[in-house]
Protein backbone atom coordinates (compact mmCIF):
# COMPACT_ATOMS: atom_id res chain seq x y z
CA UNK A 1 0.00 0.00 0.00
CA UNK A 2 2.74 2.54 0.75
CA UNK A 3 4.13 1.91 -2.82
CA UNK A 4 0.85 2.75 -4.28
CA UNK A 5 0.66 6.26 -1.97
CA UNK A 6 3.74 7.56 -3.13
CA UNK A 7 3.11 6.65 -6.47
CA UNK A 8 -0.30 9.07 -6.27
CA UNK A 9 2.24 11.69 -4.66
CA UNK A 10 4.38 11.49 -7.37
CA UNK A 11 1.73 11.68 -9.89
CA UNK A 12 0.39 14.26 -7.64
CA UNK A 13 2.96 16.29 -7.24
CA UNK A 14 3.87 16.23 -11.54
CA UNK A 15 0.30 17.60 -11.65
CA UNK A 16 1.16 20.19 -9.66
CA UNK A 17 4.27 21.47 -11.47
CA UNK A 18 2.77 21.31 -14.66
CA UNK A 19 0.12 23.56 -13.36
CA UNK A 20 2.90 25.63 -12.26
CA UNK A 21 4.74 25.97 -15.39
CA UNK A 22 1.47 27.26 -17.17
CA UNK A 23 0.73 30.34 -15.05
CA UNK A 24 1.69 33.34 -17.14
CA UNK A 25 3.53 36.30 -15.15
CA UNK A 26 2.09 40.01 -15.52
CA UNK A 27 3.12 41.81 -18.70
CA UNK A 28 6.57 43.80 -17.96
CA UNK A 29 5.72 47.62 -17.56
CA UNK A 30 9.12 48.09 -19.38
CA UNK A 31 12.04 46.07 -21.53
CA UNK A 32 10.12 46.20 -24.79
CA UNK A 33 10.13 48.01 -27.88
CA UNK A 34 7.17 49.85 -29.10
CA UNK A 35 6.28 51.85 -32.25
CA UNK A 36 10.04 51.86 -33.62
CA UNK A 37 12.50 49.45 -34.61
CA UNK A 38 14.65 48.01 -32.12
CA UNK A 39 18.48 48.98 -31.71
CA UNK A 40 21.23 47.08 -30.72
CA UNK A 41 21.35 48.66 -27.69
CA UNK A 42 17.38 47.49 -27.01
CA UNK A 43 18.86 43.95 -27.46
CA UNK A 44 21.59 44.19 -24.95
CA UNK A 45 19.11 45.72 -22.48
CA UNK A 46 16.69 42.85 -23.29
CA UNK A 47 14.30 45.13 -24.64
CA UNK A 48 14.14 43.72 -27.81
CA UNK A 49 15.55 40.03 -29.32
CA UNK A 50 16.77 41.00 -32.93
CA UNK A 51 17.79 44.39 -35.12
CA UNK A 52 16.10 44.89 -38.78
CA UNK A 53 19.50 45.91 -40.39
CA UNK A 54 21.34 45.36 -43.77
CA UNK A 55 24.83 45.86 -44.27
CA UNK A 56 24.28 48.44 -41.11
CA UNK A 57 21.26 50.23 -41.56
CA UNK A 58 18.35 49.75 -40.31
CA UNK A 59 15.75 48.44 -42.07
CA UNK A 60 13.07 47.19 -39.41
CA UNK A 61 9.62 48.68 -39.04
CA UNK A 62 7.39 48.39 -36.13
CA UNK A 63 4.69 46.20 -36.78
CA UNK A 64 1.18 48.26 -35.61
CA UNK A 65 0.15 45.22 -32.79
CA UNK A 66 -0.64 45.30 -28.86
CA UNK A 67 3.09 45.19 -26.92
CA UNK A 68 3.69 43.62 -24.25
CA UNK A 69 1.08 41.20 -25.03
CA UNK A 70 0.79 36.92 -24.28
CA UNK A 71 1.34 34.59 -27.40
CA UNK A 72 1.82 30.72 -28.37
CA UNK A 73 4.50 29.48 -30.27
CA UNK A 74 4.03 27.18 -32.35
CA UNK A 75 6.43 24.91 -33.78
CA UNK A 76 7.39 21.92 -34.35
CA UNK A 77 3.90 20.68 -32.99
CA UNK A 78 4.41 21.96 -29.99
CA UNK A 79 2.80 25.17 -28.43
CA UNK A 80 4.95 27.63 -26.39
CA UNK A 81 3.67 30.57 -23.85
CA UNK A 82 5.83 33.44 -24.74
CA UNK A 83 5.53 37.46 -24.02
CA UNK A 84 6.15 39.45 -27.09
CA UNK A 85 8.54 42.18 -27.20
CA UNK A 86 8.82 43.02 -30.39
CA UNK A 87 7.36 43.19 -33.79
CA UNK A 88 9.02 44.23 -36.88
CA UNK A 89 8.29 44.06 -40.43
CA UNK A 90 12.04 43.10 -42.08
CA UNK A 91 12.17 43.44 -46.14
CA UNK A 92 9.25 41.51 -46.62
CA UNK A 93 8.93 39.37 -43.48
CA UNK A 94 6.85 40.31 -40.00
CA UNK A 95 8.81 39.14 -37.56
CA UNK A 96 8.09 38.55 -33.79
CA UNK A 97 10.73 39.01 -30.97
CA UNK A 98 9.19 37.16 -27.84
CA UNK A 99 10.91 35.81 -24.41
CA UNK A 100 9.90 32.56 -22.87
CA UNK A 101 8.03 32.29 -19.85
CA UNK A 102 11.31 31.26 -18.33
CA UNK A 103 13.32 34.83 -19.73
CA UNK A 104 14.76 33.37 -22.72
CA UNK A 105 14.60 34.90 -25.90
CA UNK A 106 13.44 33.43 -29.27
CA UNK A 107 12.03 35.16 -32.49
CA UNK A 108 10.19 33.90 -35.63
CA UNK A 109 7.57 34.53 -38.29
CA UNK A 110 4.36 36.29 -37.10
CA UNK A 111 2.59 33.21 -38.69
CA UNK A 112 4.39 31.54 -35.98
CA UNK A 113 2.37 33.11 -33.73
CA UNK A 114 -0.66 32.66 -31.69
CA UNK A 115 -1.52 36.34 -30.79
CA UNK A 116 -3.80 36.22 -27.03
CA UNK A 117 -3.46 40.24 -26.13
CA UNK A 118 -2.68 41.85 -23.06
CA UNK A 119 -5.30 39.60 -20.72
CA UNK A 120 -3.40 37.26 -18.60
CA UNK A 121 -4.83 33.57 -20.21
CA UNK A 122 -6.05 31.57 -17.92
């Protein structure tokens, strides 16, 4: 019997920290880029996650969406919660610089993108 109990606490207790890896903090207040393109600077203050340049100038426009706002990625199958902190039309490409729930950074295609706004999902 006390195999079986810590079997349902281990089971349990996964539950639990899946739960936990779901909730999705507030929106930052700052450290995002908004209505212009991003600079390298904005990148090394974590503001932003990439710089719309060729052959050193810049070349990124701001992409007219809510920021800060809650997204999915989607890739590979597989959804992931990010925050966006950046959107940027590149030559012909939108392109979406989020961070992971966890503070890392990625970027991709908007059509990579599951917009959700500024309401914290549930």
């Amino acid at each position: 019997m006390k195999a079986l109990q810590k079997i349902i606490f281990i089971v349990t207790s996964l539950v639990c920290l899946s739960a936990l890896a779901e909730t999705w903090p507030p929106l930052p207040t700052e450290d995002f880029t908004k209505g212009r393109a991003a600079t390298r600077d904005d990148v090394d203050e974590g503001r932003a996650v990439f710089v719309g340049e060729l052959n050193d100038i810049m070349i990124g426009i701001p992409i007219d969406i809510t920021i800060p706002q809650y997204a999915y990625l989607n890739r590979d199958g597989k959804k992931q919660a990010v925050i966006v902190i950046q959107a940027e039309q590149v030559q012909n490409e939108k392109i979406i610089g989020a961070k992971l729930l966890n503070g890392q950074d990625i970027a991709g295609f908007m059509t990579d993108f599951e917009l959700l706004g500024n309401q914290q999902p549930k």
